[in-house]
PDB file of N, CA and C in Angstrom:
ATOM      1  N   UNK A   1     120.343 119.784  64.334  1.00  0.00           N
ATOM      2  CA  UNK A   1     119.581 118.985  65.272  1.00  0.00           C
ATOM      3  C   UNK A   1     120.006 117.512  65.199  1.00  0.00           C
ATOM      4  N   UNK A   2     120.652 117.014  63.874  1.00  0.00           N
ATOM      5  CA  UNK A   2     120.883 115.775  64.026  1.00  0.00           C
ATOM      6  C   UNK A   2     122.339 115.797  64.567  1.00  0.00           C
ATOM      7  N   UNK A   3     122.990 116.258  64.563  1.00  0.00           N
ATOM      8  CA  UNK A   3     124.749 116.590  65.138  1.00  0.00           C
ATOM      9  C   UNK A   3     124.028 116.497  66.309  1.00  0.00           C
ATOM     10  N   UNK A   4     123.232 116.790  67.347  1.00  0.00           N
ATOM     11  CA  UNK A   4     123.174 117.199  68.915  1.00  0.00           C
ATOM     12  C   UNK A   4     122.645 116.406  69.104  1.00  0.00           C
ATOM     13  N   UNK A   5     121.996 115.214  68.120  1.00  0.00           N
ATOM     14  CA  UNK A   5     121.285 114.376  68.414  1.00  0.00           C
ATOM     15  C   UNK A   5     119.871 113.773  68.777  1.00  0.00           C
ATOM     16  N   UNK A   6     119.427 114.928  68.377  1.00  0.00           N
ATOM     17  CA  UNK A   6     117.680 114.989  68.763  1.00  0.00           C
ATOM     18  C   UNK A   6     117.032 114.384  67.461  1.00  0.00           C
ATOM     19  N   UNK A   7     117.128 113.806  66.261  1.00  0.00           N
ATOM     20  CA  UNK A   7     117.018 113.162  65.460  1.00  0.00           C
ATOM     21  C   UNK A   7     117.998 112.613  64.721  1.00  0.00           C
ATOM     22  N   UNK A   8     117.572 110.816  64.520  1.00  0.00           N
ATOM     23  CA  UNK A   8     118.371 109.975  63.937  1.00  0.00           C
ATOM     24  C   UNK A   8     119.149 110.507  62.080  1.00  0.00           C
ATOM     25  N   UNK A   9     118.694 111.116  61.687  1.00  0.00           N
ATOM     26  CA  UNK A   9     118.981 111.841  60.403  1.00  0.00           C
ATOM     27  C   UNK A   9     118.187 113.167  60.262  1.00  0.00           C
ATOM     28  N   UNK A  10     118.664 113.273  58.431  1.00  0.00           N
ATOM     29  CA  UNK A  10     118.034 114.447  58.552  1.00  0.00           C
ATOM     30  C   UNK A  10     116.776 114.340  57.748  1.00  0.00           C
ATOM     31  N   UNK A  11     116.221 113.238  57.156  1.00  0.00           N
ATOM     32  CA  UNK A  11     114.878 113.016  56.994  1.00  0.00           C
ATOM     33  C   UNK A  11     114.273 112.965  57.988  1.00  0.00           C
ATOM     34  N   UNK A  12     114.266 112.250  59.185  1.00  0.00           N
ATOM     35  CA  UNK A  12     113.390 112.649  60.541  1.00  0.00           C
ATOM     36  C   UNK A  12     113.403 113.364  60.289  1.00  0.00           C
ATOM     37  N   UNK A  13     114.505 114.602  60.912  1.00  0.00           N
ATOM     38  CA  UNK A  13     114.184 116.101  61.031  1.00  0.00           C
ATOM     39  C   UNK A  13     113.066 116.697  60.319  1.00  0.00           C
ATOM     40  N   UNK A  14     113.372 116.447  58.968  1.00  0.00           N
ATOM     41  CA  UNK A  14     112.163 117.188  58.134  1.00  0.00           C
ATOM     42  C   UNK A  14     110.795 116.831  58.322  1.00  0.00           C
ATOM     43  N   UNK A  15     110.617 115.502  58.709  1.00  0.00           N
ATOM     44  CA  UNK A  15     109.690 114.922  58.464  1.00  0.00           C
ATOM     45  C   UNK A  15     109.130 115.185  60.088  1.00  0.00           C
ATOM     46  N   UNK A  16     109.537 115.557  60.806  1.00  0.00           N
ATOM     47  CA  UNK A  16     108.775 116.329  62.075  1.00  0.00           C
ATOM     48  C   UNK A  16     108.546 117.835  61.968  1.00  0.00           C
ATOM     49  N   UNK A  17     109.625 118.460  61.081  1.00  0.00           N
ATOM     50  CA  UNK A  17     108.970 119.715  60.611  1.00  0.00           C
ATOM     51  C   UNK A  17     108.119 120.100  59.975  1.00  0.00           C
ATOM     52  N   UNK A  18     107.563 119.158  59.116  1.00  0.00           N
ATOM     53  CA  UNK A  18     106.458 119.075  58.549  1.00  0.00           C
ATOM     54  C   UNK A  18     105.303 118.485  59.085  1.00  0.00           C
ATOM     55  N   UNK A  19     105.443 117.446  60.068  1.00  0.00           N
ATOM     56  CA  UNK A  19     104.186 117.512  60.873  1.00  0.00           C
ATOM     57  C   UNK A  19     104.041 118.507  61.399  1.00  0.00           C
ATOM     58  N   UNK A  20     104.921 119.463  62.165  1.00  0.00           N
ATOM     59  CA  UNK A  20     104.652 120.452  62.708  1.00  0.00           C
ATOM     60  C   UNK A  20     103.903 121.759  62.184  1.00  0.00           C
ATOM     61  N   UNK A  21     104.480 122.045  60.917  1.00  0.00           N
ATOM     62  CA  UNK A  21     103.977 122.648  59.924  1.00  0.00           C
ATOM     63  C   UNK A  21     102.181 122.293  59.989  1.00  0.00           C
ATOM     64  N   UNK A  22     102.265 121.401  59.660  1.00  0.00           N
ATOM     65  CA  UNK A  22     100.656 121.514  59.230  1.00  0.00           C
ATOM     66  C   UNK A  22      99.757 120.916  60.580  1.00  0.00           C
ATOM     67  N   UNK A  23     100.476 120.517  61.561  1.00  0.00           N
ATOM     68  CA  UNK A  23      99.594 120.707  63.007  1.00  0.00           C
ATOM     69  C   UNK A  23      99.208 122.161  63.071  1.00  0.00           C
ATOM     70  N   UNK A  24     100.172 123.060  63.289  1.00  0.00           N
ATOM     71  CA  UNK A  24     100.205 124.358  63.563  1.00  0.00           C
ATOM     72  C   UNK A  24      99.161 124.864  62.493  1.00  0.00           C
ATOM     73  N   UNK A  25      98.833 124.566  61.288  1.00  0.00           N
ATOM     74  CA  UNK A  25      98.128 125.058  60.223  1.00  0.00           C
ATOM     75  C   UNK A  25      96.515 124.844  60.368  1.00  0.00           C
ATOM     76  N   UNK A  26      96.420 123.308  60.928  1.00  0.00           N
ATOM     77  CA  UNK A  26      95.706 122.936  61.175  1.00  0.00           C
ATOM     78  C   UNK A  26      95.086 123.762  62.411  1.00  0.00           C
ATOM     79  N   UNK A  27      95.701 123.842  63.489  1.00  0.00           N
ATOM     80  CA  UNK A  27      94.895 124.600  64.652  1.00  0.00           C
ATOM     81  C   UNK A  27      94.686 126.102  64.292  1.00  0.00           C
ATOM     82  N   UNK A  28      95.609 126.802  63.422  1.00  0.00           N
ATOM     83  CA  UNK A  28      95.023 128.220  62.793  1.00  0.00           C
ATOM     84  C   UNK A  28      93.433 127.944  61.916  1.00  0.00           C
ATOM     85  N   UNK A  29      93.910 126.487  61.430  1.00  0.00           N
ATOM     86  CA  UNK A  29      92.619 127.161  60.573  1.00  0.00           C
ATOM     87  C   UNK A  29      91.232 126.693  61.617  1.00  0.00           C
ATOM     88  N   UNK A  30      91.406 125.687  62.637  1.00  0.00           N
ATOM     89  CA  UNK A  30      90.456 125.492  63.686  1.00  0.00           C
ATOM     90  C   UNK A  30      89.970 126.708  64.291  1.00  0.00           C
ATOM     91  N   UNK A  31      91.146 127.915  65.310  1.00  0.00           N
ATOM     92  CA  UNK A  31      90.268 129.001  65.329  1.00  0.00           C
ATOM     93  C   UNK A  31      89.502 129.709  64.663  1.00  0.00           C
ATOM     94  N   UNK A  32      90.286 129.876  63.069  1.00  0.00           N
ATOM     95  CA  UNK A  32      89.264 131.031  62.015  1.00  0.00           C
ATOM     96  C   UNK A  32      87.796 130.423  62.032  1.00  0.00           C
ATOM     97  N   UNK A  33      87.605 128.499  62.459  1.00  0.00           N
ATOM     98  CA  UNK A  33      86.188 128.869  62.447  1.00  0.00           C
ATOM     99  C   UNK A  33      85.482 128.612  64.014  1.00  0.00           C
ATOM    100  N   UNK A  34      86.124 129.201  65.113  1.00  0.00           N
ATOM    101  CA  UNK A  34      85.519 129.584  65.716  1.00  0.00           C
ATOM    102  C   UNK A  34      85.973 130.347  66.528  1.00  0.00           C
ATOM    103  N   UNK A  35      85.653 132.248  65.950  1.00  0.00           N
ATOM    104  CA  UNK A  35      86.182 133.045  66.031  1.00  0.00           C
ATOM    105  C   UNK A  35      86.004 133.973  67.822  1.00  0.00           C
ATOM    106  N   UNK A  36      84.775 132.978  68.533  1.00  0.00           N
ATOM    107  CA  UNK A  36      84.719 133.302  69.613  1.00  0.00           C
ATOM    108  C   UNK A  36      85.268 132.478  71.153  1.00  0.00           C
ATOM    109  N   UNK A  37      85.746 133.047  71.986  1.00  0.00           N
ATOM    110  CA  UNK A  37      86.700 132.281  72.276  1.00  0.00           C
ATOM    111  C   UNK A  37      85.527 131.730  73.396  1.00  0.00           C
ATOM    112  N   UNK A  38      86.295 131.058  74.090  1.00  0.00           N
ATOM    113  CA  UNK A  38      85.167 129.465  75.163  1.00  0.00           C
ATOM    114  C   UNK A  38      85.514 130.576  76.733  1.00  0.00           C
ATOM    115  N   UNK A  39      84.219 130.480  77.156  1.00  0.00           N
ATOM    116  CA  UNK A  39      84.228 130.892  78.174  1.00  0.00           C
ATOM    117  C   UNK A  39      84.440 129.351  79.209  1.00  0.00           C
TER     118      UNK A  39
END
């Protein structure tokens, strides 16, 4: 990703994979507590 240019190195890189990581973690654990969905 940094060769093609979509991040300046490869610490960015990681360091958006890891926000991503725990966004994504974060909204799993948001549904488990609310297991009914929104009308």
């Amino acid at each position: 990703m940094v060769e093609l240019g979509e991040y300046p190195n490869r610490s960015e890189a990681i360091r958006a994979a890891v926000r991503r990581m725990v966004a994504e973690e974060n909204q799993s654990e948001r549904r488990a507590e609310r297991p009914f969905a929104r009308a």
